[in-house]
Protein backbone atom coordinates (compact mmCIF):
# COMPACT_ATOMS: atom_id res chain seq x y z
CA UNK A 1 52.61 138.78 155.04
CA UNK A 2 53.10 137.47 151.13
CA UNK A 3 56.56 135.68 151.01
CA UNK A 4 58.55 136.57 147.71
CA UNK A 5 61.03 133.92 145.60
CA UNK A 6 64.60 135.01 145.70
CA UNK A 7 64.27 135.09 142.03
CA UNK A 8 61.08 137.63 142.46
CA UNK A 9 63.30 139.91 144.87
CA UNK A 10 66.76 139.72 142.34
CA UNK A 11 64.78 140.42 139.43
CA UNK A 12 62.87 143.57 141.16
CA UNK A 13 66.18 144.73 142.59
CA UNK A 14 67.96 145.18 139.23
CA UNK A 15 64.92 146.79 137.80
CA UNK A 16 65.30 149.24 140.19
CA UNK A 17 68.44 149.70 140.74
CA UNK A 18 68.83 149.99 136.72
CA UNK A 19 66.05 152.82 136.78
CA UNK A 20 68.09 154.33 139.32
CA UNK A 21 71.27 154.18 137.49
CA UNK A 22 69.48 155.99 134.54
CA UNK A 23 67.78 158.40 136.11
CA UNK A 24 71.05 159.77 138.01
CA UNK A 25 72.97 159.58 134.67
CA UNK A 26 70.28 161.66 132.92
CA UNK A 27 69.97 164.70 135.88
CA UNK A 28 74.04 164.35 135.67
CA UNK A 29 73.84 165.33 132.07
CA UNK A 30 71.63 167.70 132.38
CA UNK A 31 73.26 169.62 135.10
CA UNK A 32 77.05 169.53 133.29
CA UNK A 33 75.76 173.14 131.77
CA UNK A 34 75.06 174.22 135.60
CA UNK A 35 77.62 172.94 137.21
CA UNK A 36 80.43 174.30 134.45
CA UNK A 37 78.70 178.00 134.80
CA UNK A 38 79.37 178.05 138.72
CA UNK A 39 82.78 177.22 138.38
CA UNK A 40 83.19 179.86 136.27
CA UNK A 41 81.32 182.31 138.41
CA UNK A 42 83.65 180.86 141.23
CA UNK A 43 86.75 181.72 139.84
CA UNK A 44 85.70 185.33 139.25
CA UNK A 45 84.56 186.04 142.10
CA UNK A 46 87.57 184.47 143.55
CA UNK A 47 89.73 186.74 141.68
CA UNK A 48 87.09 189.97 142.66
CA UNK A 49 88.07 188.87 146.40
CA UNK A 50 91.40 188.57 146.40
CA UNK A 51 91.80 192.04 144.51
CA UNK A 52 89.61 193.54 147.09
C-alpha cells in the first residue's frame, strides 16, 4: 500500500471538495426554474382540493 504526505491528502481533499461545491451550485441553478414551477403547480392543485 503507497503511503500519501498529509500535504498530498489536504491538497486532494480541497480539490475535491471544491469540485463538489461547484458542481452542486451549478445543478442548484439550474433547477431554480423547476423547482419554482412545482410550487406553483402545488398551490393550484392545493386550491383544486380544497374546493373539491
Amino acid at each position: 500500500m503507497r503511503s500519501f504526505s498529509n500535504t498530498y491528502i489536504f491538497v486532494f481533499s480541497l480539490i475535491m471538495v471544491t469540485i463538489v461545491a461547484v458542481m452542486l451550485s451549478f445543478v442548484s441553478m439550474q433547477l431554480k426554474p423547476r423547482q419554482q414551477m412545482n410550487l406553483e403547480i402545488e398551490k393550484k392543485q392545493d386550491v383544486l382540493r380544497s374546493v373539491g
